[in-house]
Protein backbone atom coordinates (compact mmCIF):
# COMPACT_ATOMS: atom_id res chain seq x y z
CA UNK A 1 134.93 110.82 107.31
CA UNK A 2 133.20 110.15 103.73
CA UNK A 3 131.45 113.92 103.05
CA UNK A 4 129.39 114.44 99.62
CA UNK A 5 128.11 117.41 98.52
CA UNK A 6 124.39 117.55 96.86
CA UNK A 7 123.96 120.58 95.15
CA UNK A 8 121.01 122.28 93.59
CA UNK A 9 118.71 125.37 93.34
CA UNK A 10 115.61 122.75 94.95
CA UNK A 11 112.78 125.57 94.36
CA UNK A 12 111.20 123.45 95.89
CA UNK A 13 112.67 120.71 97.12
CA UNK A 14 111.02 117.61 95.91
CA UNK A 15 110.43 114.02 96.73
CA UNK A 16 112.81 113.11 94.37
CA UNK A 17 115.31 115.33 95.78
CA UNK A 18 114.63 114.02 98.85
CA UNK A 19 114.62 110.34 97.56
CA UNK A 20 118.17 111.53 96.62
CA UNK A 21 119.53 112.84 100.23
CA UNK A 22 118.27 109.82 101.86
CA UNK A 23 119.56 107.51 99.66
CA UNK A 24 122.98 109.21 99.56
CA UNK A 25 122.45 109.99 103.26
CA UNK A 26 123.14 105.65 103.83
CA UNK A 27 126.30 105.76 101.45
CA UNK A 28 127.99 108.75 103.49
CA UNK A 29 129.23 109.77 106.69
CA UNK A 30 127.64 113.03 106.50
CA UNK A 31 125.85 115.05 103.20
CA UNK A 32 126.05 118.59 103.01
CA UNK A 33 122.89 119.75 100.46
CA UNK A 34 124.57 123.34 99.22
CA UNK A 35 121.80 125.65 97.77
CA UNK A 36 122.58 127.35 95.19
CA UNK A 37 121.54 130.70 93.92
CA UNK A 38 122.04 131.41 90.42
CA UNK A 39 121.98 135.12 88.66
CA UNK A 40 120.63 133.42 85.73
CA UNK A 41 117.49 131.75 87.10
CA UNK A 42 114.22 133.46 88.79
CA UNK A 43 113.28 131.64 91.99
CA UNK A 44 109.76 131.28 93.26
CA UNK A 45 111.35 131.36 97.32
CA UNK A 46 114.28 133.32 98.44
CA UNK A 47 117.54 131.26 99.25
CA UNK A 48 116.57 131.19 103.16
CA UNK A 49 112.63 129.62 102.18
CA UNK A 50 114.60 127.12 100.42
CA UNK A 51 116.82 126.08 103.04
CA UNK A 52 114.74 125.77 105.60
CA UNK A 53 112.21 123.68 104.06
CA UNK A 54 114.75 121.98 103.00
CA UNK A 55 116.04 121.49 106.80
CA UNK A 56 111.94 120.89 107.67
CA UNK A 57 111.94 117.65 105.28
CA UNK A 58 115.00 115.75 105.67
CA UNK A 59 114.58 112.70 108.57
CA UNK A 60 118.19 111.92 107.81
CA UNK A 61 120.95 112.73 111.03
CA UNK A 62 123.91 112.97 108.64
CA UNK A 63 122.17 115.84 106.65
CA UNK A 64 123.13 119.73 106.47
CA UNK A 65 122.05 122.23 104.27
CA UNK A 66 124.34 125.04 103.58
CA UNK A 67 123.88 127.71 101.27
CA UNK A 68 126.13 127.53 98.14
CA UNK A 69 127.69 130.75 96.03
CA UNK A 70 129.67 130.80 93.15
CA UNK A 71 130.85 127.17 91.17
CA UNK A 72 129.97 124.45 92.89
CA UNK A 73 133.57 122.82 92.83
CA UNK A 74 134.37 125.46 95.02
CA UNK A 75 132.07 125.03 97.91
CA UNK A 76 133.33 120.90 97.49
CA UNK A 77 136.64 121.66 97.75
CA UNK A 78 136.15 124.42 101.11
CA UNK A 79 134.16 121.45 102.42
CA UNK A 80 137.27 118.93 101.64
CA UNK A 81 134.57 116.53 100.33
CA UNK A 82 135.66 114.71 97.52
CA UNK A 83 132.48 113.77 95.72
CA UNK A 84 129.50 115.36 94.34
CA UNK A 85 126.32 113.59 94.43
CA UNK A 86 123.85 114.02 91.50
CA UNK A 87 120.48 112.69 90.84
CA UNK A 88 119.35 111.25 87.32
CA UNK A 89 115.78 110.56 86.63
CA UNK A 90 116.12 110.18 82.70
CA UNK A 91 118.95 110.14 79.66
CA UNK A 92 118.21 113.93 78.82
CA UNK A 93 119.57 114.52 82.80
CA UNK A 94 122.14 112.34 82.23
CA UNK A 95 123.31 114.11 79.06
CA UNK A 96 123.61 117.33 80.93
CA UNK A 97 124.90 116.37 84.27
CA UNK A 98 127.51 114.37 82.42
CA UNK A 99 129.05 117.57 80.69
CA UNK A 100 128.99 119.00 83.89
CA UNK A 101 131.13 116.42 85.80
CA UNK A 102 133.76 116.13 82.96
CA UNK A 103 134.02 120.04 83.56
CA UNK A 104 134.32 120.01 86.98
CA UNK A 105 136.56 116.72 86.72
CA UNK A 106 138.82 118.75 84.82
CA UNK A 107 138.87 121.73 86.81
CA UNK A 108 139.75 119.07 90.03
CA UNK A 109 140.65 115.63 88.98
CA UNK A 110 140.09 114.43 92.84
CA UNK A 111 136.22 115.37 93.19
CA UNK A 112 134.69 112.18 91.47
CA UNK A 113 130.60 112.82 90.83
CA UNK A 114 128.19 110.34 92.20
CA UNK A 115 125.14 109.85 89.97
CA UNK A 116 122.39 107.77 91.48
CA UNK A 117 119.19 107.18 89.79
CA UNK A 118 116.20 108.24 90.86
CA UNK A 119 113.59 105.55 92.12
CA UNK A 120 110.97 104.88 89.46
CA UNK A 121 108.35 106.32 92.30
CA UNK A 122 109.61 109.70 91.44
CA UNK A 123 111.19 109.90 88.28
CA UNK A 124 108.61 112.27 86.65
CA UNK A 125 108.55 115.02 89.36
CA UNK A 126 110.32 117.99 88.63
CA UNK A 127 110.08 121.30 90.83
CA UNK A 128 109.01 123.59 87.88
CA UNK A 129 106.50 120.95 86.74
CA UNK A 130 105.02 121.06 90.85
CA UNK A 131 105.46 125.04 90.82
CA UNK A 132 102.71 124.90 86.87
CA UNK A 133 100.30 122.98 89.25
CA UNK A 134 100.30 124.31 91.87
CA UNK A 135 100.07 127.45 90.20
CA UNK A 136 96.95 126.56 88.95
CA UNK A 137 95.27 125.27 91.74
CA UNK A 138 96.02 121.09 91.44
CA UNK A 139 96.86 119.05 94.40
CA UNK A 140 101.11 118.59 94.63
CA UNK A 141 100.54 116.96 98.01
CA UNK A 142 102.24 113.66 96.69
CA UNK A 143 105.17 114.98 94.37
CA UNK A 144 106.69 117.47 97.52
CA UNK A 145 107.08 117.07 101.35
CA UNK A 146 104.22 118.77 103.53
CA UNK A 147 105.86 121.72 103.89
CA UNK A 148 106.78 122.57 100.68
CA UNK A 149 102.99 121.99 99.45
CA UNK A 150 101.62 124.32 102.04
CA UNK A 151 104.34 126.94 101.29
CA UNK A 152 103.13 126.58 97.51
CA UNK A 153 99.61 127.15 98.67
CA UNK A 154 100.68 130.00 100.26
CA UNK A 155 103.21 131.42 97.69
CA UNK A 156 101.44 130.50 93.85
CA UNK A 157 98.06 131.65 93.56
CA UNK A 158 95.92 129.65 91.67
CA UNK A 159 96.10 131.44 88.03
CA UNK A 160 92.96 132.97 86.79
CA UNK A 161 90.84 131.21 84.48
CA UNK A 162 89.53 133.52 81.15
């Protein structure tokens, strides 16, 4: 079975995320999306949110969505999956998730990283650019699936105006 691991913090998942999983989704037996939680980073949704909006917006079969501690090369290597799928949407992502894979290719010479560029449809969305409109009030209805937008509504208030 070909397994690939997506990993991420997705607060929120986006529609470039999930232009991502279903792309990846055709290339793969099966794709495990691990969410990560980072000590370094504050999240707008808790780990559990995440995942199961996460779960809520994927159509693919060949999809799960584990929750992922620690270094990522880890979780790939308890999975026995041998490649890590990353998205690129410009050469300042590329820059970044390039120094990542030659660490992680050095710590495990067998995990090969998968970059696959995002479609042109939804190269500008980034979650914390959706979480700074939403939080003030503007419509993110076509940068995140339904339930994500409705959990926004819910979650970021729409800042006050002075």
């Amino acid at each position: 079975m070909k397994l690939a691991v997506y990993p991420g913090s997705f607060d929120p998942i986006t529609n470039g995320h999930l232009n991502i999983i279903e792309r990846a989704a055709k290339l793969f037996d099966r794709i495990v999306v691990a969410v990560s939680d980072s000590e370094t980073k504050q999240y707008t949704f808790t780990g559990d949110e995440r995942i199961r909006m996460i779960r809520r917006s994927i159509r693919a079969k060949n999809v799960a969505v584990e929750r992922a501690g620690g270094l990522t090369i880890d979780f790939v290597r308890k999975h026995r999956a041998r490649v890590i799928v990353r998205g690129i949407r410009s050469g300042q992502d590329f820059e970044f998730e390039l120094a990542v894979a030659w660490n992680n290719h050095r710590i495990d010479p067998s995990i090969e990283t998968l970059f696959l560029l995002a479609d042109d449809s939804v190269q500008h969305i980034r979650s914390s650019i959706v979480k700074e409109i939403a939080r003030n009030g503007g419509d993110v209805s076509s940068l995140v699936p339904p339930v994500v937008a409705g959990e926004l509504r819910k979650t970021l208030r729409p800042a006050r105006r002075k």
